[in-house]
N, C-alpha and C. Protein backbone atom coordinates (compact mmCIF):
# COMPACT_ATOMS: atom_id res chain seq x y z
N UNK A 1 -44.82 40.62 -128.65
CA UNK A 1 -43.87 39.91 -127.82
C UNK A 1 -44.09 40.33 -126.37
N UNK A 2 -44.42 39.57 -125.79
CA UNK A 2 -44.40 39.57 -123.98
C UNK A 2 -43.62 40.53 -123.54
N UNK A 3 -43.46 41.24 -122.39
CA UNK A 3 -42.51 41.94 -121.85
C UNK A 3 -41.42 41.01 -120.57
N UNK A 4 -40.32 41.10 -120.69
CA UNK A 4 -39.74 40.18 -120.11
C UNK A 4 -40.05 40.21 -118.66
N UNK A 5 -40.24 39.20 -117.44
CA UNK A 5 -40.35 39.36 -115.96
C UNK A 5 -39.25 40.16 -115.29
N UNK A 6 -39.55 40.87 -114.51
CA UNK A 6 -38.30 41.69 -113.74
C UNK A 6 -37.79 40.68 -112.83
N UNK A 7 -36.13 40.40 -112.93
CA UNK A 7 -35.60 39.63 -112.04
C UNK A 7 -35.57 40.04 -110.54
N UNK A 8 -35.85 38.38 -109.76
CA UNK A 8 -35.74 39.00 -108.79
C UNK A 8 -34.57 38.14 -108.29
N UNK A 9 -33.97 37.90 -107.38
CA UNK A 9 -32.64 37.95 -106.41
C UNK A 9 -32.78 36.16 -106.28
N UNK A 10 -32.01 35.31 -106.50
CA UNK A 10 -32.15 33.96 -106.53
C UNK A 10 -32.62 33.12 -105.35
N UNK A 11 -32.74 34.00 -104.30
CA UNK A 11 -33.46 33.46 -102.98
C UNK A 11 -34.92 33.59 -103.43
N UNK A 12 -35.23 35.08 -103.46
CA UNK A 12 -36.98 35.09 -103.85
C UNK A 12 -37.26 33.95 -104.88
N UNK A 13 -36.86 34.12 -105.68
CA UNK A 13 -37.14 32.88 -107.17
C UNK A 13 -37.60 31.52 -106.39
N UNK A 14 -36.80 31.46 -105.49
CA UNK A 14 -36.99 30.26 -105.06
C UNK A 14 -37.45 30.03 -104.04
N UNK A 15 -38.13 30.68 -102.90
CA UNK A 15 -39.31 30.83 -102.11
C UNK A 15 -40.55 30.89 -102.91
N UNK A 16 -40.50 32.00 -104.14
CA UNK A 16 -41.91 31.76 -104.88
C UNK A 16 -42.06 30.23 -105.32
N UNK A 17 -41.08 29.55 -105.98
CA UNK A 17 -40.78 28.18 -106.40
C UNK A 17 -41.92 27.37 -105.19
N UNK A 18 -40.82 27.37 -103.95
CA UNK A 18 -41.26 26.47 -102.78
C UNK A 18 -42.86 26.89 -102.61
N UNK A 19 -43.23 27.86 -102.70
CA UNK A 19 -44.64 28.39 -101.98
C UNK A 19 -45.78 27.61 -102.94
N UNK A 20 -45.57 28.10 -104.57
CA UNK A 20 -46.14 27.34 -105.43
C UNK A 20 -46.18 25.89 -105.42
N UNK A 21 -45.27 25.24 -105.45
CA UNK A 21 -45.40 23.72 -105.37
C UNK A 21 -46.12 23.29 -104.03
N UNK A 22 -46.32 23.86 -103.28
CA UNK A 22 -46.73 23.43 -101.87
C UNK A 22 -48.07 23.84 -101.94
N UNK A 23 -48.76 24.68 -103.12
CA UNK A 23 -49.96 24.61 -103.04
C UNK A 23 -50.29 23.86 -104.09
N UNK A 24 -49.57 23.70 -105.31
CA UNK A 24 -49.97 22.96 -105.99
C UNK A 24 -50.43 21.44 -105.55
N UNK A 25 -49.25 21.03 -104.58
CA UNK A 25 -49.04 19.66 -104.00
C UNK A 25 -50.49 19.54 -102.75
N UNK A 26 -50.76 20.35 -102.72
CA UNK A 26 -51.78 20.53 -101.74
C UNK A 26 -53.48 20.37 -102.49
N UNK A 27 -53.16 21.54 -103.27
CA UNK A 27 -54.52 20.94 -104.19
C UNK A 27 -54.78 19.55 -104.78
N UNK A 28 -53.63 19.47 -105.43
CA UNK A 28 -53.65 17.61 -106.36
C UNK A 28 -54.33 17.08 -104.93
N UNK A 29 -53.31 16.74 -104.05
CA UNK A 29 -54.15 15.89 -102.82
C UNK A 29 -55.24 16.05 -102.48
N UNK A 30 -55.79 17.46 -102.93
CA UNK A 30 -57.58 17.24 -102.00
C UNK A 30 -57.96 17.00 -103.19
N UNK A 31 -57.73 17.20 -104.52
CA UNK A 31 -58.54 16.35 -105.08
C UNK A 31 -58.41 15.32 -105.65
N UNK A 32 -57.41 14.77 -105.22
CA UNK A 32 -57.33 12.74 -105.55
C UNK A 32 -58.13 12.26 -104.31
N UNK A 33 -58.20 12.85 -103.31
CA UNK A 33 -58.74 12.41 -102.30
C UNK A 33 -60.42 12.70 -102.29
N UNK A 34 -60.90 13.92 -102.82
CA UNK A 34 -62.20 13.85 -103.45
C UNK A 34 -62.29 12.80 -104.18
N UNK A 35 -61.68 12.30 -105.24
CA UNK A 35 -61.73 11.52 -106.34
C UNK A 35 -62.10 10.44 -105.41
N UNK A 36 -61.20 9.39 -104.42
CA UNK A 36 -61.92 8.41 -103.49
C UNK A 36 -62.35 8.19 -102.92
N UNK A 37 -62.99 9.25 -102.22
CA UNK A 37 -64.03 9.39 -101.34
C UNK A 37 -65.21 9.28 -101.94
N UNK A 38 -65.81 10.15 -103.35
CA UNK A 38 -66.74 9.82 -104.68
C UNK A 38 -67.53 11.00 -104.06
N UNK A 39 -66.63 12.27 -103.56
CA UNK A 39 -67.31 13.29 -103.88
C UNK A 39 -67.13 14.22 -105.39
N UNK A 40 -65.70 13.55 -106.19
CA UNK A 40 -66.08 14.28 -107.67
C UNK A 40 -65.79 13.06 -108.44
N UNK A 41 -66.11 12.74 -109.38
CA UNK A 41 -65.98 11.46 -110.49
C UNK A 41 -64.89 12.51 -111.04
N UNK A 42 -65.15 11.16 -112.22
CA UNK A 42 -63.40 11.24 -112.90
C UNK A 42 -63.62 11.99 -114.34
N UNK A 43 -65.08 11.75 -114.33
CA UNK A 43 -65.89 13.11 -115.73
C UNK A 43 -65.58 14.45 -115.23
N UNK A 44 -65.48 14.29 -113.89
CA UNK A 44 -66.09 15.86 -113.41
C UNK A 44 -64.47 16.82 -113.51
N UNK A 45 -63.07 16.26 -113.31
CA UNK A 45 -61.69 16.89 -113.27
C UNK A 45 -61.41 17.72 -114.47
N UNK A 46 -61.98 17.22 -115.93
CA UNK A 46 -61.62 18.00 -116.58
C UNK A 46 -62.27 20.05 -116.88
N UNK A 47 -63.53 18.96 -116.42
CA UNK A 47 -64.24 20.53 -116.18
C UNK A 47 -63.93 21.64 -115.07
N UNK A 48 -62.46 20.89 -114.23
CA UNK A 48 -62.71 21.88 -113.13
C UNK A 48 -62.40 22.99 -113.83
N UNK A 49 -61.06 22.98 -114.85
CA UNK A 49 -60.41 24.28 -115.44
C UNK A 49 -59.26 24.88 -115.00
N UNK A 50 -58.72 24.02 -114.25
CA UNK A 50 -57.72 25.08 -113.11
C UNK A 50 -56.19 23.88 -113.51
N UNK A 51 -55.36 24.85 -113.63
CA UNK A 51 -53.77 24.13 -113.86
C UNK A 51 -53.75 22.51 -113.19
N UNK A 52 -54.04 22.58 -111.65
CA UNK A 52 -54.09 21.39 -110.97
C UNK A 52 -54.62 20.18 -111.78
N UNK A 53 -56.01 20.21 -112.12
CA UNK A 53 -56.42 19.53 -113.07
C UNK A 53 -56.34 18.65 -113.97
N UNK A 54 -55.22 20.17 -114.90
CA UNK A 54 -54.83 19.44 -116.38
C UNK A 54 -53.52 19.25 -116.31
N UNK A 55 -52.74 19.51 -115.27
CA UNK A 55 -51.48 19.05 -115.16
C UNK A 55 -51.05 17.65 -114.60
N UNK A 56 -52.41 17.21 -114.02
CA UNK A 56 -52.33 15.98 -113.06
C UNK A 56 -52.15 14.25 -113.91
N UNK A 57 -51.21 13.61 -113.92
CA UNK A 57 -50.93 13.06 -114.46
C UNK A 57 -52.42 11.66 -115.02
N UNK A 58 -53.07 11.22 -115.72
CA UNK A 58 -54.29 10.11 -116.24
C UNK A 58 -53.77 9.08 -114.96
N UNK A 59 -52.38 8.86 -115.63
CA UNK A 59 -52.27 7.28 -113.98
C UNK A 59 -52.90 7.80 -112.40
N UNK A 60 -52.54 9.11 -112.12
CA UNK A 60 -52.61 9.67 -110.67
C UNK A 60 -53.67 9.81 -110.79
N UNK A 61 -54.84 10.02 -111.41
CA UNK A 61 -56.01 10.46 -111.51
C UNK A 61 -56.94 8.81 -111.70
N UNK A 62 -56.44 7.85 -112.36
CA UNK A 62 -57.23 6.68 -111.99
C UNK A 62 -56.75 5.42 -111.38
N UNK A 63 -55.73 5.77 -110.64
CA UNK A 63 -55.00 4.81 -109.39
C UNK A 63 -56.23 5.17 -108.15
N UNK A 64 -57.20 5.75 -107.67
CA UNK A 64 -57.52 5.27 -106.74
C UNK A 64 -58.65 4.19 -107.33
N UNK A 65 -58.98 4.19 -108.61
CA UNK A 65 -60.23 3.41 -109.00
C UNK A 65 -59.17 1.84 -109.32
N UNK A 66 -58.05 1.96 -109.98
CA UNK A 66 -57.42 0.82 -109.49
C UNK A 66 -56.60 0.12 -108.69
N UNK A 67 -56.58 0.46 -107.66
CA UNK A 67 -56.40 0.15 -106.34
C UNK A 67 -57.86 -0.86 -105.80
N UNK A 68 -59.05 -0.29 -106.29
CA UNK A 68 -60.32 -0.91 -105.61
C UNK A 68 -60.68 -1.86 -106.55
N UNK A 69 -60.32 -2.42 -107.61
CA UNK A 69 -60.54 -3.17 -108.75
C UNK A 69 -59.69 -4.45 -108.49
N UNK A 70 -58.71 -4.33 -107.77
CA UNK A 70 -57.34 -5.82 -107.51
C UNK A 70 -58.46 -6.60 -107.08
C-alpha cells in the first residue's frame, strides 16, 4: 500500500494545481501545433510516452487534419 502524501495547506494544493495545468496546457498546444504545421504526424503522438500525449483527447488530436479536409 502506497504511503499517504503529506498534506499541504489548501493554498499550496492549489498553486501546485495552477502551475501543473499551465504546463500541461502549454505542452498540448505545442504539440497540436506541431501536429499542423507537419512537424510530428499523428503515428508519431503515441510514441511520445509522456502524460500530455495520452491524455489528449482523439477529437483534439485530429481536428487540425479536419479543419483542412471541409
Amino acid at each position: 500500500m502506497p504511503t499517504p502524501l503529506p498534506a499541504l495547506p489548501p493554498f499550496e494544493q492549489r498553486a501546485e494545481a495552477l502551475a501543473k495545468a499551465g504546463r500541461v496546457r502549454t505542452e498540448r498546444s505545442e504539440m497540436l501545433t506541431a501536429l499542423k504545421a507537419g512537424r510530428l504526424s499523428l503515428l508519431d503522438v503515441p510514441d511520445r510516452g509522456d502524460d500530455t500525449a495520452r491524455q489528449t483527447r482523439a477529437l483534439h488530436l485530429c481536428s487540425p487534419f479536419l479543419a483542412s479536409a471541409r
